[in-house]
N, C-alpha and C. Protein backbone atom coordinates (compact mmCIF):
# COMPACT_ATOMS: atom_id res chain seq x y z
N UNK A 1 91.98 142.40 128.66
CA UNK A 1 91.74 143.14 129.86
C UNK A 1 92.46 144.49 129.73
N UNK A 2 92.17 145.36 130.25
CA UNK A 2 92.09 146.65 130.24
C UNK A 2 92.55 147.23 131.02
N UNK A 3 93.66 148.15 131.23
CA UNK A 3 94.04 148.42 132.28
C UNK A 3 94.46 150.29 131.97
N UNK A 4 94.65 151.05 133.14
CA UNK A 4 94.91 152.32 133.20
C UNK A 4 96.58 152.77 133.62
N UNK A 5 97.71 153.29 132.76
CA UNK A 5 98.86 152.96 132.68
C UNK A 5 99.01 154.45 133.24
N UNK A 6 99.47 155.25 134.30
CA UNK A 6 99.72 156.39 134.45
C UNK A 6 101.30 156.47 134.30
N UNK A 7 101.66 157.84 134.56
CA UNK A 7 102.73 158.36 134.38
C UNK A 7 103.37 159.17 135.41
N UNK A 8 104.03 158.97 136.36
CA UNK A 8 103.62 159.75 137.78
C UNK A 8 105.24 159.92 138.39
N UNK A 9 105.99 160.89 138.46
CA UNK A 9 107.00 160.91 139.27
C UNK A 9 107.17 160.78 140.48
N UNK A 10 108.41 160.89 141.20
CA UNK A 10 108.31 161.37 142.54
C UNK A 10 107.84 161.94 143.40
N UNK A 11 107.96 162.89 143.13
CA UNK A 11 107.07 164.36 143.28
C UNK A 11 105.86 164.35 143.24
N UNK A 12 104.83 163.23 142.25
CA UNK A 12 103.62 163.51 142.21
C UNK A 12 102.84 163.68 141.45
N UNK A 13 104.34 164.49 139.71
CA UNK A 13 103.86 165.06 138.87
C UNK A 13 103.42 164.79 137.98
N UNK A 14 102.46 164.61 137.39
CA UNK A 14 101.90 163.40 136.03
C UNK A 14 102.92 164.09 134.53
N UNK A 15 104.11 163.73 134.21
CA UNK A 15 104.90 164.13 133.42
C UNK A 15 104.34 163.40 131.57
N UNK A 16 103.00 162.78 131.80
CA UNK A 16 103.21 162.10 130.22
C UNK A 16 102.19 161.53 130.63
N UNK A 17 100.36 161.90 129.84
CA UNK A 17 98.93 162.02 129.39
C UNK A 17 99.17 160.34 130.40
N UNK A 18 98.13 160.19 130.88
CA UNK A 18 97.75 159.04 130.96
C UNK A 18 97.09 157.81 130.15
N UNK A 19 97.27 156.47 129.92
CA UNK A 19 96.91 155.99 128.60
C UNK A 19 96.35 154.63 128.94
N UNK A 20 95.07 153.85 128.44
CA UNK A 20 94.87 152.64 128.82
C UNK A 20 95.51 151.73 127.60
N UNK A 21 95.80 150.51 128.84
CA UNK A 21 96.61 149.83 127.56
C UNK A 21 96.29 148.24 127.88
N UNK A 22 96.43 147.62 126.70
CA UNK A 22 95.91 146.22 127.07
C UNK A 22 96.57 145.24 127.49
N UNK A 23 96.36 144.44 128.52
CA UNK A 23 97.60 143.78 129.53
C UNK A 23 97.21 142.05 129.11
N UNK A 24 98.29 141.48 129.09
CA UNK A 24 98.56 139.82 128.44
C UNK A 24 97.60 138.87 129.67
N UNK A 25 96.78 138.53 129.93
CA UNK A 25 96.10 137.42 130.07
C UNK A 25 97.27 136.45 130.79
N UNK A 26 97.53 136.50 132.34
CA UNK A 26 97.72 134.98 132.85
C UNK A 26 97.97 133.81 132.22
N UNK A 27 97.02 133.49 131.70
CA UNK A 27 97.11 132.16 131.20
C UNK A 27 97.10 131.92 130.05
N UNK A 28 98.24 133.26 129.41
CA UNK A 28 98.44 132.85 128.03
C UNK A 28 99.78 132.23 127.87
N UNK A 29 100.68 132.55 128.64
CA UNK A 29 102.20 131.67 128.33
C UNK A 29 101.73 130.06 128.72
N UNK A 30 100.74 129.59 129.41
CA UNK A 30 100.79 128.11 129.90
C UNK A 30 100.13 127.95 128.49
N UNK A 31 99.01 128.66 127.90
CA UNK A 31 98.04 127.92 127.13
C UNK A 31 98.99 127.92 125.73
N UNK A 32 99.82 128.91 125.53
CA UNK A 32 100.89 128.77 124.52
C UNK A 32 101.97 127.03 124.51
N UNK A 33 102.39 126.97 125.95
CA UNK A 33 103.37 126.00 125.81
C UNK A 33 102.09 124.72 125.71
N UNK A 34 101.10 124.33 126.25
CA UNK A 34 99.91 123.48 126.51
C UNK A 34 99.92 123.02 124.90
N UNK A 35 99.31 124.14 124.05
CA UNK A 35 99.15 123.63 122.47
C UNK A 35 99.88 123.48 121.51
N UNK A 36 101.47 124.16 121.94
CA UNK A 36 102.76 123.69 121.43
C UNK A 36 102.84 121.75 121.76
N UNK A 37 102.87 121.41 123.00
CA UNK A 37 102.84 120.22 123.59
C UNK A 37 102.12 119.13 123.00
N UNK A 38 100.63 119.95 122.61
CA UNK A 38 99.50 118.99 122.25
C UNK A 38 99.85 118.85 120.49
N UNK A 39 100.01 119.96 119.91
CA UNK A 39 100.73 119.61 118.80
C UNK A 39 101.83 119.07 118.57
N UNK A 40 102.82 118.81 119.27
CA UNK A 40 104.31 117.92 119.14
C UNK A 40 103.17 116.58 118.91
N UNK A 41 102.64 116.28 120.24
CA UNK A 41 102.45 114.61 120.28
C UNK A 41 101.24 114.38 119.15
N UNK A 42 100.61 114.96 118.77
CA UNK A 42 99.49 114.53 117.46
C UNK A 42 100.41 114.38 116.50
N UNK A 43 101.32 115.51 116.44
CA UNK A 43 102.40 114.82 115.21
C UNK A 43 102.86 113.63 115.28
N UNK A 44 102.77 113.46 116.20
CA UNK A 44 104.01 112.30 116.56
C UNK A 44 102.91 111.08 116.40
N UNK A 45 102.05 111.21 117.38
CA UNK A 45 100.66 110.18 116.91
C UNK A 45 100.74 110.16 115.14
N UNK A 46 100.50 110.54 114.53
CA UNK A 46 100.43 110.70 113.58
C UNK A 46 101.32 110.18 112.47
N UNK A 47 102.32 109.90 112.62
CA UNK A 47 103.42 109.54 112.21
C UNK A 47 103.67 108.07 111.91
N UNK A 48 103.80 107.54 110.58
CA UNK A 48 103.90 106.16 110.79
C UNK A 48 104.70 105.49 111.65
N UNK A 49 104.57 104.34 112.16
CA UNK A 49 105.60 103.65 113.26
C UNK A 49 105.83 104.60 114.26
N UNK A 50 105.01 105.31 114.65
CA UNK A 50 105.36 105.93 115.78
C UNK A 50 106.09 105.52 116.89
N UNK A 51 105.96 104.81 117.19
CA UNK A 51 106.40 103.67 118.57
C UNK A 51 107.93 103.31 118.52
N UNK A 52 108.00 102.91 117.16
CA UNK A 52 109.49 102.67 116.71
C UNK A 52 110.26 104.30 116.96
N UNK A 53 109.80 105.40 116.21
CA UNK A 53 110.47 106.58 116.51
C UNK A 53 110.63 106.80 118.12
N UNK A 54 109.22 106.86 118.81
CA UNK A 54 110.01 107.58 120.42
C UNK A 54 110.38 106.22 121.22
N UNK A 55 110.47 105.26 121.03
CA UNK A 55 111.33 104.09 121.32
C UNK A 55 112.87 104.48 121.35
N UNK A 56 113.19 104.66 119.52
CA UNK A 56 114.88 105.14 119.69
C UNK A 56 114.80 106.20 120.37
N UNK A 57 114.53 107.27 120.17
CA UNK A 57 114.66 108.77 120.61
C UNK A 57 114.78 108.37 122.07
N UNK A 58 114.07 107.33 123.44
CA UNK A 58 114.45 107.48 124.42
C UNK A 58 115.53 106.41 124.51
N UNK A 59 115.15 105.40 123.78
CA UNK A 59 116.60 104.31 123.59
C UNK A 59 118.15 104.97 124.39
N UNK A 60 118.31 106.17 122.97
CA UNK A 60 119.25 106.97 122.72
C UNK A 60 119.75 107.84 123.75
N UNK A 61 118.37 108.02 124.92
CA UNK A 61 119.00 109.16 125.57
C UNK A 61 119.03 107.92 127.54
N UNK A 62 118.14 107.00 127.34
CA UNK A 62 118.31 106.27 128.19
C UNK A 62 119.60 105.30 128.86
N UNK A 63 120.30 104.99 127.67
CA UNK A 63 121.13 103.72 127.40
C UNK A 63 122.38 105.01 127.53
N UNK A 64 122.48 106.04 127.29
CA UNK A 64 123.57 106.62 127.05
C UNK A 64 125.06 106.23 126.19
N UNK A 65 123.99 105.48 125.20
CA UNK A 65 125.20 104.84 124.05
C UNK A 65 125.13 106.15 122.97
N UNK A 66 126.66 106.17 122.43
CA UNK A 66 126.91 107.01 121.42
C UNK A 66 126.48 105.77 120.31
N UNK A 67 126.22 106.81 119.12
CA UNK A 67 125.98 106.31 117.46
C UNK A 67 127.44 105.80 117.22
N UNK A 68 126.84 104.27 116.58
CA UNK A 68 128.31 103.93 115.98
C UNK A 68 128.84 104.78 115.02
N UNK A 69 129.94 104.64 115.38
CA UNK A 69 131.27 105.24 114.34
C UNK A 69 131.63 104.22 113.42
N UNK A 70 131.85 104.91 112.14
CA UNK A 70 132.29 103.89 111.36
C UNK A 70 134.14 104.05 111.20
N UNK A 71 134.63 102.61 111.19
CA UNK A 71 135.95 102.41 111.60
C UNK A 71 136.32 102.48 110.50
N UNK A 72 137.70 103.54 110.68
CA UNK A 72 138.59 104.14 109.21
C UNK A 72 139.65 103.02 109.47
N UNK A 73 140.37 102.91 108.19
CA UNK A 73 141.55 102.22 108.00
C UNK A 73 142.67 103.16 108.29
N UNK A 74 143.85 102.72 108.90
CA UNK A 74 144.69 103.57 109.20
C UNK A 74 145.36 103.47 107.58
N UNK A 75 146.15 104.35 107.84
CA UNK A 75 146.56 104.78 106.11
C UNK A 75 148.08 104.39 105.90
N UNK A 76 147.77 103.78 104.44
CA UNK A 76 148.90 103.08 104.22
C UNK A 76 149.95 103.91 103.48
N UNK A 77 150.83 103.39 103.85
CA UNK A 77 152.21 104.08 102.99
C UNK A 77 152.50 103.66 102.29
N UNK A 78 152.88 104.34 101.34
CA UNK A 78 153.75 103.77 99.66
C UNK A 78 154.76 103.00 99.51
N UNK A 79 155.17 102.42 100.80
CA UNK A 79 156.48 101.40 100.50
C UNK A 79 155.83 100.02 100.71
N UNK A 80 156.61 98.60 100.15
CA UNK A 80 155.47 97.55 100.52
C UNK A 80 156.65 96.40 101.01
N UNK A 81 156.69 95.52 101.44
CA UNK A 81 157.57 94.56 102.42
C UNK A 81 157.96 93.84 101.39
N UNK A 82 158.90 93.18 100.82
CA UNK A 82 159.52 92.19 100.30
C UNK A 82 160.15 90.96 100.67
């Protein structure tokens, strides 16, 4: 779409040529995030075991359990009991 961009001060004064310039389409930021969206989930369709993947992924954020930690040994000192 097409639009007419003037240049117009206060005053009135047209300070800089007038110029048509081409203006972004409404419904291009929805149709951008729409086929971002539709492409996430075909991937994801797509994906072996799918079910198993967004299973954990909400598991993880549902349950609000942290990932186990794996348990360190506290550290031993160089002397030994007799």
């Amino acid at each position: 779409m097409w639009s007419l961009l003037e240049w117009i001060d206060a005053s009135g004064r047209h300070f800089h040529p007038s110029e048509r310039v081409r203006l972004q389409p409404w419904w291009s930021v929805p149709a951008t995030v729409g086929v971002l969206l539709l492409g996430a989930g075909i991937s994801l369709w797509l994906l072996p075991q799918r079910r198993r993947l967004i299973r954990r992924f909400a598991d993880h954020f549902a349950n609000g359990k942290r990932p186990p930690v794996d348990k360190v040994e506290p550290a031993r000192s160089g002397l030994t009991k007799l």
